[in-house]
Structure formats: structure tokens, C-alpha cells
C-alpha atoms as a PDB file:
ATOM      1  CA  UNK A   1      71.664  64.949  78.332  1.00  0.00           C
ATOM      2  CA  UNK A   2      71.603  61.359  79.433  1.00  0.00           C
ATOM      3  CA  UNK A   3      69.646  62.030  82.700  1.00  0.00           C
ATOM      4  CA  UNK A   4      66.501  62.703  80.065  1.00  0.00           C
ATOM      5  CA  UNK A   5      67.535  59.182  78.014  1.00  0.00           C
ATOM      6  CA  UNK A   6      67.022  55.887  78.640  1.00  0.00           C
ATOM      7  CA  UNK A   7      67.843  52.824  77.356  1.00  0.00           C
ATOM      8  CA  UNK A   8      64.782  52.935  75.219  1.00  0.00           C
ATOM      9  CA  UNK A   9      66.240  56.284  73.647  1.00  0.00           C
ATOM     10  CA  UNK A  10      69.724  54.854  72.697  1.00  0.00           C
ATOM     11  CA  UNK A  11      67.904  51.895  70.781  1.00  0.00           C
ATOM     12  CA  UNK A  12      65.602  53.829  68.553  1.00  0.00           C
ATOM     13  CA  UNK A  13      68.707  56.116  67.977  1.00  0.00           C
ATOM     14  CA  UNK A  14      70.579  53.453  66.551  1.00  0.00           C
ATOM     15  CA  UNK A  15      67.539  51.962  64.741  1.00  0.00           C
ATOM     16  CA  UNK A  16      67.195  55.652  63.637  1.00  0.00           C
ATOM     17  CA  UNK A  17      70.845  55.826  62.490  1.00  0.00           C
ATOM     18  CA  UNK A  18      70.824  52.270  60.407  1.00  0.00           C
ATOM     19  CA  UNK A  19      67.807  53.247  58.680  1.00  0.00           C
ATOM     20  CA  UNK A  20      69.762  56.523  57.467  1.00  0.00           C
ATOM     21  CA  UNK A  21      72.602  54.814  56.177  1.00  0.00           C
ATOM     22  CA  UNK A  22      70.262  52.396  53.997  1.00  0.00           C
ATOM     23  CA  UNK A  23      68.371  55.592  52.839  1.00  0.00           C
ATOM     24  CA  UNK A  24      71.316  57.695  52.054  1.00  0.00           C
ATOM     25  CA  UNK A  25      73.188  54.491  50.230  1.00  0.00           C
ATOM     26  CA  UNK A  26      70.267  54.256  47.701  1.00  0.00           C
ATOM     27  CA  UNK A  27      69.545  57.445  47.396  1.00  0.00           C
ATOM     28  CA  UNK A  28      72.030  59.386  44.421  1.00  0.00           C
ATOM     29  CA  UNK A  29      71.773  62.847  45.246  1.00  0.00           C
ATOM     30  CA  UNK A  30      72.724  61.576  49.146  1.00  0.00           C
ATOM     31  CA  UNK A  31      74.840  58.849  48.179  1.00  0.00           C
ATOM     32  CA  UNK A  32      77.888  60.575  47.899  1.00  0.00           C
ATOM     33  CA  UNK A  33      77.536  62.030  51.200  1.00  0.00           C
ATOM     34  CA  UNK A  34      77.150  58.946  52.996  1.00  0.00           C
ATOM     35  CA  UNK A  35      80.178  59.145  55.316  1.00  0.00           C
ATOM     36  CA  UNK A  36      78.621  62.099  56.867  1.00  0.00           C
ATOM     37  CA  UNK A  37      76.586  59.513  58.323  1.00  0.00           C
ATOM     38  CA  UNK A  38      78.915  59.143  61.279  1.00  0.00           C
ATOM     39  CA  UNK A  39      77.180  61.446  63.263  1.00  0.00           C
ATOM     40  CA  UNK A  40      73.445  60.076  62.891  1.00  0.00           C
ATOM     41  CA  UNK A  41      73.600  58.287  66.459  1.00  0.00           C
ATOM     42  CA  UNK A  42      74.559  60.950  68.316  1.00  0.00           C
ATOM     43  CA  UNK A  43      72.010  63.449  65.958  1.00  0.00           C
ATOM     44  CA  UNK A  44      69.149  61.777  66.966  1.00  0.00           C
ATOM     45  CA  UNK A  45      70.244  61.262  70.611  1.00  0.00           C
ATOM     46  CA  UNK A  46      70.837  64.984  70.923  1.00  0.00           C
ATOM     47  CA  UNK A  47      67.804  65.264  69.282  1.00  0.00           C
ATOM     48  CA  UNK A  48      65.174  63.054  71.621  1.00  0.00           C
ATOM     49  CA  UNK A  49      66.737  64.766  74.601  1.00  0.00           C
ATOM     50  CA  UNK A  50      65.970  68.335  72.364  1.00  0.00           C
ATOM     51  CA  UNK A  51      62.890  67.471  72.278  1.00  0.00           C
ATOM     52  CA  UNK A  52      62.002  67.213  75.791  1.00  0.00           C
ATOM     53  CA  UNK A  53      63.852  70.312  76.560  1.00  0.00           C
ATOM     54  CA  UNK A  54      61.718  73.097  78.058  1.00  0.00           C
ATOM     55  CA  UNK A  55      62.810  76.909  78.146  1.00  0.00           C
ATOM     56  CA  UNK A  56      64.697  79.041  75.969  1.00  0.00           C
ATOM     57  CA  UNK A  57      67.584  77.086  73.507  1.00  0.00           C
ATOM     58  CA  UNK A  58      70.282  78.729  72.138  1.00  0.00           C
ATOM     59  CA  UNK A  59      72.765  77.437  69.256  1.00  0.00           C
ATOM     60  CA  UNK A  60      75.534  78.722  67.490  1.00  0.00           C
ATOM     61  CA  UNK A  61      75.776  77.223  64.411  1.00  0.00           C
ATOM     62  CA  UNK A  62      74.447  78.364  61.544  1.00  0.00           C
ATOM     63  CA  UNK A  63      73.472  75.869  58.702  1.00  0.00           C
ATOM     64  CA  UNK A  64      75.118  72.827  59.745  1.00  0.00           C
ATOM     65  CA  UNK A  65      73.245  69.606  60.983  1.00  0.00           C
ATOM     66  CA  UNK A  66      73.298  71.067  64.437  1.00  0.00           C
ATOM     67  CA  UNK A  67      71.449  73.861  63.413  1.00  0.00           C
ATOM     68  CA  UNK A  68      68.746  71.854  61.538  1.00  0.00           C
ATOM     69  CA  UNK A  69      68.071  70.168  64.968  1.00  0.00           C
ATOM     70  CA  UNK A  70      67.689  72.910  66.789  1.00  0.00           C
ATOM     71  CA  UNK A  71      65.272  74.388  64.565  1.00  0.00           C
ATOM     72  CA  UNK A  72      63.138  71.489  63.590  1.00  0.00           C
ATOM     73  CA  UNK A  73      63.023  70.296  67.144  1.00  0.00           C
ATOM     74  CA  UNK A  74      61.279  73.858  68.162  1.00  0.00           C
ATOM     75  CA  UNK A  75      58.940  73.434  65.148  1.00  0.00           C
ATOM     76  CA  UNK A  76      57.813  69.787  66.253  1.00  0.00           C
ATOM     77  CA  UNK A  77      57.223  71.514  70.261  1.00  0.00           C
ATOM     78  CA  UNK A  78      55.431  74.292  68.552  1.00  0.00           C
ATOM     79  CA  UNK A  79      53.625  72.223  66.291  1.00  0.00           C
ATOM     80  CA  UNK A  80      52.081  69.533  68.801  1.00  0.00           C
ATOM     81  CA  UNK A  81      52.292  71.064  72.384  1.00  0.00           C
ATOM     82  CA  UNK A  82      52.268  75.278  70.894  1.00  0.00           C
ATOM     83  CA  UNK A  83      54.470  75.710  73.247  1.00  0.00           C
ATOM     84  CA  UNK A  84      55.968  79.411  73.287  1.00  0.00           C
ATOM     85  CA  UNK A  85      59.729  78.929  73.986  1.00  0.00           C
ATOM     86  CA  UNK A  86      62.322  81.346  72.260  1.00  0.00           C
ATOM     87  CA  UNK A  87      65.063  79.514  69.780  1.00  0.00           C
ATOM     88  CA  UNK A  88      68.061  82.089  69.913  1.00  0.00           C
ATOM     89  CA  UNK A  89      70.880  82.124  67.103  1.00  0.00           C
ATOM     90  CA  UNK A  90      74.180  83.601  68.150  1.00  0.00           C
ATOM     91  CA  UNK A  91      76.326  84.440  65.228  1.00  0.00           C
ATOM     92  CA  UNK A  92      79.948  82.892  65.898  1.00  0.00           C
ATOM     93  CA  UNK A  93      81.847  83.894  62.799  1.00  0.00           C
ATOM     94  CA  UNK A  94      81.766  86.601  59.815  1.00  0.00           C
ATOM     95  CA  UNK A  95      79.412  85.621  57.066  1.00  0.00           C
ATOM     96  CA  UNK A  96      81.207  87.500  54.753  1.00  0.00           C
ATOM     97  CA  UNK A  97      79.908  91.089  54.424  1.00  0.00           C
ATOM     98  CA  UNK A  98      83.129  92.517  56.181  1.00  0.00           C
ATOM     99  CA  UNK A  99      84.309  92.513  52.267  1.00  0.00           C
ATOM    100  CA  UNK A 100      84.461  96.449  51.004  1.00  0.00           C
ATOM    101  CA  UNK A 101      85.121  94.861  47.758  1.00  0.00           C
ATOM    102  CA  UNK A 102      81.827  94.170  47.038  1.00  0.00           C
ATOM    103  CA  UNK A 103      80.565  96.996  46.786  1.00  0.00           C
ATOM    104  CA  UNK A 104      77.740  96.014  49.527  1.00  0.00           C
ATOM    105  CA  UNK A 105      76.432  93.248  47.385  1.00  0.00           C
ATOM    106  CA  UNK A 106      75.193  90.641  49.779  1.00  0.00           C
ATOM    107  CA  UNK A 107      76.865  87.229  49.503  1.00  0.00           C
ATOM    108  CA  UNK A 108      74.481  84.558  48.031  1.00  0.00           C
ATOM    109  CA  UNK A 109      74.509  81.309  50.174  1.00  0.00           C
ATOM    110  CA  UNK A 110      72.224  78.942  48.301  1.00  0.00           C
ATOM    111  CA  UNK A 111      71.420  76.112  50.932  1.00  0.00           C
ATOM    112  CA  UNK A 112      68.815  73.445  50.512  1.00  0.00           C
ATOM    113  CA  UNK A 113      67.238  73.634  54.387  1.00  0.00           C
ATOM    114  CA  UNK A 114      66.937  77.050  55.949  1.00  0.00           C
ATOM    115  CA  UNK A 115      66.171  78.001  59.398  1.00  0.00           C
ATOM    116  CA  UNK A 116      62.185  78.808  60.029  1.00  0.00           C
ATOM    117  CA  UNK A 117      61.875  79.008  63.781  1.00  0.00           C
ATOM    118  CA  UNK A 118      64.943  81.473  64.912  1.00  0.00           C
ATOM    119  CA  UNK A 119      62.822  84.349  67.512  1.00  0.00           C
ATOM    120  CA  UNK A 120      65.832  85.934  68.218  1.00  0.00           C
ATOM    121  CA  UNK A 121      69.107  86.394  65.782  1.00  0.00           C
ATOM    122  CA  UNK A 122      72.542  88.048  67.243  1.00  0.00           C
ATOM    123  CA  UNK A 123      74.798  89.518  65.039  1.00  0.00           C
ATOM    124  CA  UNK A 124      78.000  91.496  64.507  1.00  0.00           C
ATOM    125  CA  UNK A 125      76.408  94.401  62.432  1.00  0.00           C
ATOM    126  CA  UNK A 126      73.804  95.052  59.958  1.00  0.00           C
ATOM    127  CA  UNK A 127      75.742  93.698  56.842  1.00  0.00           C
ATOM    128  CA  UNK A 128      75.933  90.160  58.607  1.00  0.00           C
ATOM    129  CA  UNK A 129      72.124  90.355  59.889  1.00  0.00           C
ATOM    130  CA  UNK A 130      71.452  90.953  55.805  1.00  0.00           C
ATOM    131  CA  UNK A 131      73.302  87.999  54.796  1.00  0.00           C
ATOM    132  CA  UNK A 132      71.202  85.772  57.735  1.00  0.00           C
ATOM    133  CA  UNK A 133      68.159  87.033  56.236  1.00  0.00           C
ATOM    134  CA  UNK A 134      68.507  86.700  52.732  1.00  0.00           C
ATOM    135  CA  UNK A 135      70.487  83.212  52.734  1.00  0.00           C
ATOM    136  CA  UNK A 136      70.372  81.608  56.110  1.00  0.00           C
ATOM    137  CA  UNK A 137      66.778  81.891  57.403  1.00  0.00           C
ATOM    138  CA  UNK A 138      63.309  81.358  55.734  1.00  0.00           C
ATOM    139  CA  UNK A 139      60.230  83.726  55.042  1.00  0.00           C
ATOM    140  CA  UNK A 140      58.718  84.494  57.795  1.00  0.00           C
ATOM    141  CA  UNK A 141      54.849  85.117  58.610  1.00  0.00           C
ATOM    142  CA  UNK A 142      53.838  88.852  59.372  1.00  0.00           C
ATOM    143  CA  UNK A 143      52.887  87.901  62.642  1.00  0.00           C
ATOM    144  CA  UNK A 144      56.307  86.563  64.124  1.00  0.00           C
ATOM    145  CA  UNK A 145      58.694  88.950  64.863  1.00  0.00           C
ATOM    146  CA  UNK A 146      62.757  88.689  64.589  1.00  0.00           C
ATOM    147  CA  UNK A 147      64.582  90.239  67.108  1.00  0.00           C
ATOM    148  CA  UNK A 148      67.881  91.538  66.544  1.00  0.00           C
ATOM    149  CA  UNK A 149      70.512  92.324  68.575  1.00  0.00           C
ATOM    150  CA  UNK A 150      74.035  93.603  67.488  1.00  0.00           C
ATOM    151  CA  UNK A 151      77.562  92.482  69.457  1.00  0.00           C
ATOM    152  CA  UNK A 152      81.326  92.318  69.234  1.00  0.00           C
ATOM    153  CA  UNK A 153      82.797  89.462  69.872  1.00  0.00           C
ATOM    154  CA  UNK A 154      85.354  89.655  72.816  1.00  0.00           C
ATOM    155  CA  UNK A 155      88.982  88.810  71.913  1.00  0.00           C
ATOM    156  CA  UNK A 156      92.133  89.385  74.198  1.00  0.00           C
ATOM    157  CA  UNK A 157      95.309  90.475  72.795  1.00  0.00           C
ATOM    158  CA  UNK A 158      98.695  88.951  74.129  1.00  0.00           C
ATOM    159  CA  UNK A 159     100.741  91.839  76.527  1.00  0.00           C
ATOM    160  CA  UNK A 160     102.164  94.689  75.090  1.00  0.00           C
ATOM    161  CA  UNK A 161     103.325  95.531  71.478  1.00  0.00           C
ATOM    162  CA  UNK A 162     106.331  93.579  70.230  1.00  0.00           C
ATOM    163  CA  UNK A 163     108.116  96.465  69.866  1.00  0.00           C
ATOM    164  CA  UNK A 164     107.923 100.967  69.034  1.00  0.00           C
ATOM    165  CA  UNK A 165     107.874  99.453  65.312  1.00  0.00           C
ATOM    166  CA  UNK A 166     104.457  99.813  63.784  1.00  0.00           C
ATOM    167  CA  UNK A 167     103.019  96.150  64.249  1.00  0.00           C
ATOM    168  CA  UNK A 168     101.210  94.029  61.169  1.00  0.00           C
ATOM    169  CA  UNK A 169      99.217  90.815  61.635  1.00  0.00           C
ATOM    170  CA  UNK A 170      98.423  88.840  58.859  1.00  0.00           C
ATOM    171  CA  UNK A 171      95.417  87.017  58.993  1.00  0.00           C
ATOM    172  CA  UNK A 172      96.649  83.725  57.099  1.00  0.00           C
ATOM    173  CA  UNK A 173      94.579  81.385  55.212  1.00  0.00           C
ATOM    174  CA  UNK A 174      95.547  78.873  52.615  1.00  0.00           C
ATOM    175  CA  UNK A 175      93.697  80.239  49.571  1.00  0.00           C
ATOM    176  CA  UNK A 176      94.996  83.356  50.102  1.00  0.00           C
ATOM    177  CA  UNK A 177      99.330  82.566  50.862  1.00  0.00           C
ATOM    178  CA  UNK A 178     100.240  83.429  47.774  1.00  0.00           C
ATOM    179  CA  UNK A 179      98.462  87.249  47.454  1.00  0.00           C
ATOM    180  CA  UNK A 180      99.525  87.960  51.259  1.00  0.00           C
ATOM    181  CA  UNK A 181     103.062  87.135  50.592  1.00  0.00           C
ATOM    182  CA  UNK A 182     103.393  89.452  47.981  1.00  0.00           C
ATOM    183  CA  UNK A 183     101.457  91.901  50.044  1.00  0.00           C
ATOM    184  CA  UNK A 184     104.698  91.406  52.518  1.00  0.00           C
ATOM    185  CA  UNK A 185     107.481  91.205  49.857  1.00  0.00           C
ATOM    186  CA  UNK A 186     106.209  94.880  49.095  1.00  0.00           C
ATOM    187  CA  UNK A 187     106.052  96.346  52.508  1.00  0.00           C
ATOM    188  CA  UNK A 188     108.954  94.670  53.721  1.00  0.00           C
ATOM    189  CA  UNK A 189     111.169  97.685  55.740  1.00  0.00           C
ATOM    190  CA  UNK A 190     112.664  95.799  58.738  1.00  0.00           C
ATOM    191  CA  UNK A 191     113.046  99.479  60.706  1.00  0.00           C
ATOM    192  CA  UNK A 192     109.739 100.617  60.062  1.00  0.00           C
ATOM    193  CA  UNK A 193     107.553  97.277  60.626  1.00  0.00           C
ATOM    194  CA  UNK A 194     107.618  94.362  63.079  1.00  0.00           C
ATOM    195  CA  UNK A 195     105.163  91.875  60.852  1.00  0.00           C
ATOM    196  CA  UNK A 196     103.894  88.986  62.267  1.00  0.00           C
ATOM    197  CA  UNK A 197     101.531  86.270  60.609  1.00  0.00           C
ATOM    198  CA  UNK A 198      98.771  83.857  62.306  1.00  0.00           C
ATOM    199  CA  UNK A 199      97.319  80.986  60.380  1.00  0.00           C
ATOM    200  CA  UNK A 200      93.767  80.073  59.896  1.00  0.00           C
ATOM    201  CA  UNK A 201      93.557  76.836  62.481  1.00  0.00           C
ATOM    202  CA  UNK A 202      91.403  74.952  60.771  1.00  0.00           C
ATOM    203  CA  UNK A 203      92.961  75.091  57.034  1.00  0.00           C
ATOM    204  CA  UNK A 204      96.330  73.902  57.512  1.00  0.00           C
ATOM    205  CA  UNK A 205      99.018  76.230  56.031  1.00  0.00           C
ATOM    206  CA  UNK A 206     101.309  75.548  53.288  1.00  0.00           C
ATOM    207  CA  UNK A 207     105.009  74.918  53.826  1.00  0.00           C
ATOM    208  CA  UNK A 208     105.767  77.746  51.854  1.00  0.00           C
ATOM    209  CA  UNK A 209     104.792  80.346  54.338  1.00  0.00           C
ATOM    210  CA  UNK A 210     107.416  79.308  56.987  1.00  0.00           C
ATOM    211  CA  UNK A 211     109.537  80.689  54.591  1.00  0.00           C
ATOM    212  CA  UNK A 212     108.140  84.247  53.952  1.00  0.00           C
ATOM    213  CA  UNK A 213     110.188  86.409  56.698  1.00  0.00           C
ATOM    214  CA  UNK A 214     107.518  87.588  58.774  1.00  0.00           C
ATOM    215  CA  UNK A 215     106.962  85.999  62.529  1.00  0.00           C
ATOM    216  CA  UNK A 216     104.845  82.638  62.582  1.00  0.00           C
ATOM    217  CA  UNK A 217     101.947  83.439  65.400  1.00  0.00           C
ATOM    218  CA  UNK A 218     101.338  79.147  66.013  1.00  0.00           C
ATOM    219  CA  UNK A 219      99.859  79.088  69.003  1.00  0.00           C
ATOM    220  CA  UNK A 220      95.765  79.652  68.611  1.00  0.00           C
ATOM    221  CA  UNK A 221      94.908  81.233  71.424  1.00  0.00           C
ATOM    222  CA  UNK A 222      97.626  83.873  71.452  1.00  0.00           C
ATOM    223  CA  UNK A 223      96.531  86.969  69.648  1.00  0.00           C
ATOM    224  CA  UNK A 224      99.437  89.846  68.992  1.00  0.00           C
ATOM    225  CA  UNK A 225      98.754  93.465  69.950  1.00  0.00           C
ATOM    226  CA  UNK A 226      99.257  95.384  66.711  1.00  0.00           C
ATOM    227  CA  UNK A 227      98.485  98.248  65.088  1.00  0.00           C
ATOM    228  CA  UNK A 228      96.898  96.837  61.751  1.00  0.00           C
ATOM    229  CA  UNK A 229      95.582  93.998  60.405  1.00  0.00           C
ATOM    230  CA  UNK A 230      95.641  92.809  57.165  1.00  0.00           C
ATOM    231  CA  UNK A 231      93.095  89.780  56.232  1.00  0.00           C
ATOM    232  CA  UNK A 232      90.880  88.123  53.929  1.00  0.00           C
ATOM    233  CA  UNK A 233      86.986  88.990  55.640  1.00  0.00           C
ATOM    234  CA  UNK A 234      87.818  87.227  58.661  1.00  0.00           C
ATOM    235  CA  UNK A 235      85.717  86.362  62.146  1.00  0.00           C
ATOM    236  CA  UNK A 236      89.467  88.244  63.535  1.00  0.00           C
ATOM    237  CA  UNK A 237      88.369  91.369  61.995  1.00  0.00           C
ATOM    238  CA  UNK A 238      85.588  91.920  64.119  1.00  0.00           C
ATOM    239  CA  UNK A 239      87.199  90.869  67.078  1.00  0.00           C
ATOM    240  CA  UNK A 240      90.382  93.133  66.630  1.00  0.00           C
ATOM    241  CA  UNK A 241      88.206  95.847  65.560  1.00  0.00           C
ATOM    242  CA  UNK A 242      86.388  95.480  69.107  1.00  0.00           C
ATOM    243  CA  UNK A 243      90.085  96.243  70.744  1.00  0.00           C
ATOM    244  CA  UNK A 244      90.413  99.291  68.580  1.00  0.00           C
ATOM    245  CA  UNK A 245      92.526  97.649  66.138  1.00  0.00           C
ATOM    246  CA  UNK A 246      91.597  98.706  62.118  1.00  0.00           C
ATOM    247  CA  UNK A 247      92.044  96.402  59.278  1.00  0.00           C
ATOM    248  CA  UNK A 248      92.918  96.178  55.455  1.00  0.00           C
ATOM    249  CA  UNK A 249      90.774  93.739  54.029  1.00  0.00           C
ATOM    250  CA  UNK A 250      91.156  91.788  51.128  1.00  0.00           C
ATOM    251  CA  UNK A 251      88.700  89.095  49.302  1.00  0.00           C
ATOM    252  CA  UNK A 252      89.632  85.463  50.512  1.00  0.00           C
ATOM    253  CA  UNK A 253      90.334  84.922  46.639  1.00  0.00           C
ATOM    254  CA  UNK A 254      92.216  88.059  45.596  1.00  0.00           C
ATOM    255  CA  UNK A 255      94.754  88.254  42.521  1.00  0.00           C
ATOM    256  CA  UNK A 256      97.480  90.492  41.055  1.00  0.00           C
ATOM    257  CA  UNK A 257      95.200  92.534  39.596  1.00  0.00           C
ATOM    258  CA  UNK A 258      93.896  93.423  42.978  1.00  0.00           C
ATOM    259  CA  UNK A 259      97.040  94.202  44.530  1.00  0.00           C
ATOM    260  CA  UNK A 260      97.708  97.817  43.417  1.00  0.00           C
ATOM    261  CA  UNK A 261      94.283  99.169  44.839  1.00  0.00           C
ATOM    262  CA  UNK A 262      94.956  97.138  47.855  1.00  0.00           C
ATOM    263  CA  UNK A 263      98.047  98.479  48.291  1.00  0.00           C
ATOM    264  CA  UNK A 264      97.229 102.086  47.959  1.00  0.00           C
ATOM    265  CA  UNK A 265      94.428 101.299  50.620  1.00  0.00           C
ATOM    266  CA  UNK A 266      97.298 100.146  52.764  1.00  0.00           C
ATOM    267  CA  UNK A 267      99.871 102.595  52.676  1.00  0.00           C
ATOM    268  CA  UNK A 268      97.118 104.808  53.314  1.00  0.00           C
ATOM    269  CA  UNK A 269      96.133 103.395  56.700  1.00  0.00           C
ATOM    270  CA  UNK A 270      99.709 103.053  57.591  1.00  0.00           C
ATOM    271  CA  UNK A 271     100.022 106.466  57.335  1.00  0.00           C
ATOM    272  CA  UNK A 272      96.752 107.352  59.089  1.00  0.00           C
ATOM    273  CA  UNK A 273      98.496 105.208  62.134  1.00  0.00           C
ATOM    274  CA  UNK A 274     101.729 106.679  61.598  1.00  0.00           C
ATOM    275  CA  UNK A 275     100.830 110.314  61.873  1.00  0.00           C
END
């Protein structure tokens, strides 16, 4: 990036990055926000050199500031030079449609800046391409075409299976401790499962779940080869279920009124793997 800047660059970024402070400091709906103002030099630095960028640009993010970039620096190209190069999305985790709970409703994501210039989206399957559409990008004009492309993300799991037991992997995230543990507690049979459980890296978990009995996966790149997974609608879900591995899923926010069902559902793929 910084063989396209110059020294002329870095001082309208900063200039750039003052004004935004003032702007979001006055402003009350922004105000709150304004410590998210960290990144503003560095936005419109990666932005300028955007800008001057030729050719085909990818991104992975979805809605974030990054993303905004991306797409608004293709629209400013397209607007003043009508230039013809391809902005690519690549999904990078699940959106949420993995959920068999909902009864293929598709998750609302109300967000105040959508993506309008995205050519071509990849995604894991046809739920998660709805969920782009509806809440992610904008209306588009009959005469630009989306192209979609479906993938499964690669994942590698660690050796061989801990042991002739049949192997469980809890997918572990803090909002969900509490449901999972009493998911355990009732499949708990020491000779018939080896149960191991892998926390979510970026939401610390609680202290609690040290505690539980099953075996703490800490490292975060080390993924156990198992036989089942059981998870909240995790980005792991795909991925395992690209090695051939199935999962019980369970909504991120699940109570005890959803454990019976969930329980039934499974027994009743432990038994599909156990036959």
C-alpha cells in the first residue's frame, strides 16, 4: 500500500481523521460511538490507496467499516472513470441460516449502510446467499447481474480419533455455557463417549466451564476428529460438515424449554452414528 502513498496522502488522512472526530463528537446519534474513531487514519489511508487500485478487489468482510470501503471506493471508480472492475465478496463465517429452528425464516439484519456494488457474492449454501440478499446487500438494477458461487470452507482436523469411544465436540460460546452444560450433564456415560469442548476465541469463556467434565480443546487452531458436533449455528458447522462430520444444532440463545426436543434430535443422531 505505501508504494501508491505519499507524503501528501498521509496528511489529508490525518486532516481526514480530525475532521471525523469533531463531526462524530457533535453529532448525537454518532457521539456515542466516537471511540470507534481509532481507526479513521488508517480508513482513509487504505482508502486513497483503494482508490487507485486497478483490477478485480476482493474483501471478506461483510458489513463492517472495511466493507463500506471496499464498496464505496468501486462506486466512486465506477462513477467518475466507469471503469468495469469486479468487487468480489467472500463469505468468511455463517450468517445464521444453519439454524433448523427457524423453521427457514431468514434472519433479519437491519443495518443502516448496505453493500450496492458486490458483482460477485461467495457463499456456503443457498440459506446464507438469502440472508446476503435480503439484509446485507442493496436493490439492485435489472441490468447488473450477481453472481453466485457456493463453497465449503476448508478445515483440518487434528490426527486420529481420541479414542474407539464415539467422539463429541462442543462448539462453546458464552451465551450458550449454561444450555450446553446441561446438554453434557445428560449424556454424560464415560464408556460410551469421549466429549471434548472448544471455546468460541473471540468471546472469552466463563470460569465455570473448566469445571464441567468434558476435555477443554484451548488451543485455536487444533480442531478434534469426532464423530458429532454439537453447536449453536456456528462458522465450525460448515467446516466440519465439509470433513464429513454431522452436527446437532442448537439456537445461540436456547433455554430449558428447548432441551427435550434437542435432546431427542441428539440421541437420534447418536444412534444413526452408532449403528
Amino acid at each position: 500500500m505505501f508504494s501508491i502513498l505519499d507524503a501528501l496522502d498521509f496528511r489529508y488522512a490525518f486532516e481526514n481523521a480530525i475532521t471525523i472526530a469533531y463531526r462524530m463528537r457533535r453529532n448525537r446519534h454518532l457521539s456515542p460511538w466516537i471511540l470507534q474513531g481509532y481507526t479513521a487514519f488508517r480508513w482513509f489511508l487504505v482508502r486513497r490507496a483503494t482508490d487507485r487500485l486497478t483490477g478485480k478487489l476482493v474483501t471478506t468482510e461483510h458489513f463492517d467499516r472495511w466493507a463500506v470501503l471496499a464498496d464505496r471506493s468501486v462506486r466512486e471508480k465506477r462513477r467518475v472513470t466507469n471503469c468495469n472492475d469486479r468487487l468480489v465478496l467472500v463469505q468468511h463465517g455463517a450468517m445464521g441460516a444453519l439454524n433448523p429452528e427457524k423453521n427457514g425464516d431468514i434472519p433479519s439484519i437491519n443495518l443502516p449502510t448496505r453493500l450496492n456494488q458486490i458483482d460477485e457474492l461467495h457463499v456456503y449454501n443457498n440459506d446464507e446467499a438469502a440472508i446476503f440478499k435480503s439484509s446485507v446487500l442493496a436493490g439492485r438494477k435489472a441490468t447488473r447481474v450477481l453472481d453466485l458461487y457456493f463453497f465449503k470452507p476448508v478445515i483440518e482436523l487434528a490426527g486420529e480419533r481420541a479414542s474407539s469411544k464415539i467422539n463429541l465436540l462442543f462448539v462453546g460460546h458464552p451465551l450458550c455455557e449454561s444450555f450446553q452444560a446441561e446438554v453434557f450433564r445428560q449424556l454424560t456415560n464415560k464408556d460410551v463417549f469421549e466429549i471434548f469442548y472448544k471455546p468460541h476465541p473471540k468471546a472469552p469463556m466463563s470460569s465455570a466451564v473448566t469445571a464441567v467434565g468434558w476435555t477443554l480443546v484451548a488451543d485455536e487452531k487444533t480442531f478434534p476428529r469426532v464423530d458429532l458436533l454439537i453447536s449453536y449455528p456456528s462458522t465450525l458447522v460448515v467446516e466440519y460438515e465439509g470433513a464429513g462430520v454431522p452436527a446437532s444444532i442448537h439456537p445461540i440463545d436456547a433455554g430449558v424449554d428447548a432441551l427435550s426436543p434437542f435432546m431427542d434430535k441428539t440421541r437420534s443422531l447418536i444412534k444413526k452414528i452408532n449403528a
